[in-house]
Protein backbone atom coordinates (compact mmCIF):
# COMPACT_ATOMS: atom_id res chain seq x y z
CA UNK A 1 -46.08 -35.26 -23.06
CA UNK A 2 -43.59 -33.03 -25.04
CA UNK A 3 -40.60 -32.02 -24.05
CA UNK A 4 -40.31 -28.25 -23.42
CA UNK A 5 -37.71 -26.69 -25.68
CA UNK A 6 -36.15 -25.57 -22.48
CA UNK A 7 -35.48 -28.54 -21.10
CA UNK A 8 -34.55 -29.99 -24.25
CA UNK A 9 -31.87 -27.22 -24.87
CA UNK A 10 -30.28 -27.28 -21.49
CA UNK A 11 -29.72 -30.81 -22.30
CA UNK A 12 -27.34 -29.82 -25.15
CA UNK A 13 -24.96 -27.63 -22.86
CA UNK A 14 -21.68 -28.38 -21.39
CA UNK A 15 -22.23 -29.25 -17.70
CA UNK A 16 -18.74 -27.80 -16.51
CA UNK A 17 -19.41 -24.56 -17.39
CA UNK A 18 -20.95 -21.61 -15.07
CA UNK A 19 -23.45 -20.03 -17.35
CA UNK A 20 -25.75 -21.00 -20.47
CA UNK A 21 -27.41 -19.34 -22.79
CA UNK A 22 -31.14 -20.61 -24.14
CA UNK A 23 -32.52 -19.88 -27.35
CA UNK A 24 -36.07 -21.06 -29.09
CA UNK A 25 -34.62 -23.66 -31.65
CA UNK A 26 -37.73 -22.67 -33.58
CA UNK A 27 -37.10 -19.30 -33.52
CA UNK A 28 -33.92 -19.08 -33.95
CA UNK A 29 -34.56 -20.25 -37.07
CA UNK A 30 -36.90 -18.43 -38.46
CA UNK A 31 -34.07 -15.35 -37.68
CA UNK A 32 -31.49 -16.87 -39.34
CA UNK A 33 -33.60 -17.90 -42.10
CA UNK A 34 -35.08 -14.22 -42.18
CA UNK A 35 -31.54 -13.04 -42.28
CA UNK A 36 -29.54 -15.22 -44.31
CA UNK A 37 -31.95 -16.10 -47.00
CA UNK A 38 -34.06 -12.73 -47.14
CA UNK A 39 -31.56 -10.16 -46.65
CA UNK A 40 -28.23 -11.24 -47.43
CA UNK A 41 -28.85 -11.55 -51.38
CA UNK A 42 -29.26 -8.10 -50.71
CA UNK A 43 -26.30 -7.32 -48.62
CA UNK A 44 -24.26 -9.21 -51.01
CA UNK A 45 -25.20 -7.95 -54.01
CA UNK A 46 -24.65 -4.36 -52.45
CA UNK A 47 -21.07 -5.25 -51.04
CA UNK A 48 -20.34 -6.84 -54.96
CA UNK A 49 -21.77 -3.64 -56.44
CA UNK A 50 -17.79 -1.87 -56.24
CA UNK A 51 -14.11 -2.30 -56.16
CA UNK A 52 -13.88 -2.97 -52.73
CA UNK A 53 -12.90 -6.34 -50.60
CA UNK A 54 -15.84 -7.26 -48.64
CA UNK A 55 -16.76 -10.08 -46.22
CA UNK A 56 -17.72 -12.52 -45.34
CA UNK A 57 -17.41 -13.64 -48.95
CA UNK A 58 -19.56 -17.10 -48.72
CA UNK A 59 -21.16 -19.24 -45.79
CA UNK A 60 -22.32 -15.90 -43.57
CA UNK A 61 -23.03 -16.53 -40.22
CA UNK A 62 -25.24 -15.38 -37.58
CA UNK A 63 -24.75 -14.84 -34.57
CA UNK A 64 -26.65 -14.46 -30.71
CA UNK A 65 -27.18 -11.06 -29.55
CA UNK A 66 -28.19 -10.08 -25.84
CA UNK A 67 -31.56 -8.76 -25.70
CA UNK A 68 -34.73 -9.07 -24.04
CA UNK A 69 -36.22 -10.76 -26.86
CA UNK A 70 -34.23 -13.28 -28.66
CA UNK A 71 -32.40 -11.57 -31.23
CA UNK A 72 -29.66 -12.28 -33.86
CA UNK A 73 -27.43 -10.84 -35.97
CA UNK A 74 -25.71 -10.79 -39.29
CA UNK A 75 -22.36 -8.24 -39.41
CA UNK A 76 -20.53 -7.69 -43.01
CA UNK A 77 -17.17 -5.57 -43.81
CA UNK A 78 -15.68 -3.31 -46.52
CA UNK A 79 -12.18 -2.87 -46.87
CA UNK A 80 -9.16 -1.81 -48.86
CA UNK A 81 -6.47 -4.23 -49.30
CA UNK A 82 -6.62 -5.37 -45.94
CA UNK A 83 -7.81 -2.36 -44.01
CA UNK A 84 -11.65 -1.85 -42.60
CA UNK A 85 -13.24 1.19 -43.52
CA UNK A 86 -16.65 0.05 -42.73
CA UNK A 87 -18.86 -2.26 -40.55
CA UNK A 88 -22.38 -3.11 -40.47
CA UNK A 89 -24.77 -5.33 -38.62
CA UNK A 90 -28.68 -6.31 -39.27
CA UNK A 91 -29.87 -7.67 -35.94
CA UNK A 92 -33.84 -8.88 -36.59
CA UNK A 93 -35.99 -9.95 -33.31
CA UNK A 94 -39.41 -11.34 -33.81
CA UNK A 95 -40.53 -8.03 -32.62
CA UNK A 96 -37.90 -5.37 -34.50
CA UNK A 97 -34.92 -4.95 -36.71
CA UNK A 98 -31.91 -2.86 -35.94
CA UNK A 99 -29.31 -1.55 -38.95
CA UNK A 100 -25.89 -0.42 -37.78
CA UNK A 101 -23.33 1.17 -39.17
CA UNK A 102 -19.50 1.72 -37.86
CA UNK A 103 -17.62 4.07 -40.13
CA UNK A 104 -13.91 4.29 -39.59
CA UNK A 105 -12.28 7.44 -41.14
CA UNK A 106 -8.47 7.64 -41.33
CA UNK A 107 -6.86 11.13 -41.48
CA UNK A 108 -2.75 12.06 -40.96
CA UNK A 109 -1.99 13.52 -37.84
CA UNK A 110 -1.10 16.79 -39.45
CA UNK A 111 -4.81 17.26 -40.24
CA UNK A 112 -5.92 20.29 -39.25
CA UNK A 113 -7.52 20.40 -35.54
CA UNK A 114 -10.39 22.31 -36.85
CA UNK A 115 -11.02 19.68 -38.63
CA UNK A 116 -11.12 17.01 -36.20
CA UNK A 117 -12.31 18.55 -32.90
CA UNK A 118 -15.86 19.93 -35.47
CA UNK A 119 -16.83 16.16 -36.50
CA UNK A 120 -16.04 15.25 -32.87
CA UNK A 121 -17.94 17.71 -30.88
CA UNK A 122 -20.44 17.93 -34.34
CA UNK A 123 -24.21 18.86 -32.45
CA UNK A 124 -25.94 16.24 -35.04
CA UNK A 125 -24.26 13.75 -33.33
CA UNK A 126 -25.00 14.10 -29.63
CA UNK A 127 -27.02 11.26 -29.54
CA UNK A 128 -24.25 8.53 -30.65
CA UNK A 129 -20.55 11.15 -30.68
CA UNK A 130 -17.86 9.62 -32.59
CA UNK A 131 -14.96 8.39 -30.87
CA UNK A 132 -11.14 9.43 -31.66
CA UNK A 133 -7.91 6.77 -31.24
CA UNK A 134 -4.47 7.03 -32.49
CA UNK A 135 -3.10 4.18 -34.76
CA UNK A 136 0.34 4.59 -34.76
CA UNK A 137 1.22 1.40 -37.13
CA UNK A 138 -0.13 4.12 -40.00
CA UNK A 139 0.62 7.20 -38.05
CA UNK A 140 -3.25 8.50 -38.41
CA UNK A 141 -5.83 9.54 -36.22
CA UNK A 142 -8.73 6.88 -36.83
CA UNK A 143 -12.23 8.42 -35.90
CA UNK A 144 -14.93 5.96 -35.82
CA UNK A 145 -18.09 7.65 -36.57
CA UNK A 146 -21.65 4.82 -35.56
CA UNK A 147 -24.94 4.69 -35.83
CA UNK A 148 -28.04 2.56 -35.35
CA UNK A 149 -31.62 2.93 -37.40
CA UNK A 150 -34.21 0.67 -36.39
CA UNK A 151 -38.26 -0.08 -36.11
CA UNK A 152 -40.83 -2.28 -35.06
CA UNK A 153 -42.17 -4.43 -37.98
CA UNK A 154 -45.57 -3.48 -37.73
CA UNK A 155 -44.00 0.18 -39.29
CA UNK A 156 -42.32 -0.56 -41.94
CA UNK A 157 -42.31 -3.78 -44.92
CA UNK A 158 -39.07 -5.78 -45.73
CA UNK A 159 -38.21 -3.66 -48.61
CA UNK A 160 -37.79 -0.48 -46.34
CA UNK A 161 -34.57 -2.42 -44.78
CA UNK A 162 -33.71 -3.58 -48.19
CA UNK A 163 -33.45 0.25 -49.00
CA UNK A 164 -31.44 1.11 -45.66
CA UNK A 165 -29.02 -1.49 -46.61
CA UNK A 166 -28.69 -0.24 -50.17
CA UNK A 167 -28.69 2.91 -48.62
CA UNK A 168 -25.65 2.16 -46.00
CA UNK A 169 -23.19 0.59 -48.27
CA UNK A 170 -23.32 3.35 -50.63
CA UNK A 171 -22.58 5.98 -47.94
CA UNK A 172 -20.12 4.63 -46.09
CA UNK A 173 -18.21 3.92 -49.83
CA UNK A 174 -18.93 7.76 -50.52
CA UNK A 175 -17.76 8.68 -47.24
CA UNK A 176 -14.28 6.69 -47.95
CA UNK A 177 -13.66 7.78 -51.63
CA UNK A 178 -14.56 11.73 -50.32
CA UNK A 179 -11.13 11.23 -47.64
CA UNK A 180 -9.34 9.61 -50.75
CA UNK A 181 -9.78 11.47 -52.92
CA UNK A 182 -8.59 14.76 -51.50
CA UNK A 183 -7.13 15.89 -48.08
CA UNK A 184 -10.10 16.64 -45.69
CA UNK A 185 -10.07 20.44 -44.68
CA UNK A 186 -11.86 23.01 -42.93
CA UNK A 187 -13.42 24.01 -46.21
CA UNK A 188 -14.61 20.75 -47.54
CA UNK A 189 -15.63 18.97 -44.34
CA UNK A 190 -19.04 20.34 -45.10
CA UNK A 191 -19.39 18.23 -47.87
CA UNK A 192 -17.96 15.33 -46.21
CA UNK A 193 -20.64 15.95 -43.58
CA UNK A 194 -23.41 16.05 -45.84
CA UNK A 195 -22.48 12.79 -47.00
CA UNK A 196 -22.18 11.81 -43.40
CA UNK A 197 -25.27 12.82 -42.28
CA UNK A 198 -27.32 10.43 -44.65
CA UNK A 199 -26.68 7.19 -42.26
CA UNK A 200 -25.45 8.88 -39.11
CA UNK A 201 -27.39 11.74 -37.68
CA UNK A 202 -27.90 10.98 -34.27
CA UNK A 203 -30.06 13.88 -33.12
């Protein structure tokens, strides 16, 4: 009789420890397969596709995400110099897929509060409300701005996410150049929020 993949996987664990963690060997595969050969040409190619750092640069890896399905996940970076400005993660199940975004704007504490308590107590984002920190290395206040966009597979083909990918990257760099390019202010935050609301709306 065959071995269930159960058994056979609890056999691989460390004895000593006080918890383990089971996944399908079969379909774990087919998720990181689905993620690292369908979808991260595409990531790639849209991280290459500017100026910017970005990483991982080669050998991406996926990782285990708690679910009630088996899940995993794939997360990639912008940055400048050294500095983060964006984060993203494709998490595929065999039943969905799940796209988020993690947007980390940077402004100088002499911003005006107008400015920061709108996109903080903003109505479109109710549903997911950015959260504000102080980063005192730089001297700025850092608000990080998510968001999640998702589906079942049955609704949408492979080329939708290719799209929200393409989609995300180019944002979240449009987001960033907006900030560097000139001081954010009470009278131009509504274009910066137009931009904003492409990926993040969060009804």
């Amino acid at each position: 009789m065959k071995e269930n993949w159960i058994i056979k996987e609890a056999r691989k664990h460390d004895k000593t420890g006080d918890m383990a963690i089971l996944e399908n060997p079969r379909i774990r595969k087919y998720l990181d397969d689905l993620l690292i050969k369908r979808f991260w040409p595409v990531i790639r190619e849209s991280l290459e596709d500017n100026m910017y750092n970005y990483s991982p640069r080669d050998n991406p890896e996926t990782e285990f995400r708690l679910s009630h399905v088996l899940s995993r996940s794939l997360s990639f970076m912008l940055l400048d110099g050294d500095r983060v400005f964006f984060k993203g993660k494709l998490t595929c199940s065999t039943e969905h897929w799940m796209l988020g975004s993690e947007f980390f704007l940077s402004l100088p504490l002499d911003t005006d509060s107008r400015v920061v308590f709108e996109i903080l107590g903003n109505s479109r984002f109710s549903g997911n409300p950015p959260t504000l920190s102080i980063d005192k290395r730089y001297g700025v206040y850092e608000i990080t701005i998510q968001s999640g966009n998702g589906a079942g597979w049955g609704m949408y083909g492979e080329n939708h996410i290719d799209d929200k990918i393409r989609e995300s990257i180019d944002t979240n760099i449009d987001m960033y150049e907006f900030v560097m390019d000139e001081d954010l202010t009470a009278d131009n935050l509504g274009e910066f929020l137009t931009i904003v609301y492409k990926v993040y709306e969060a009804f």
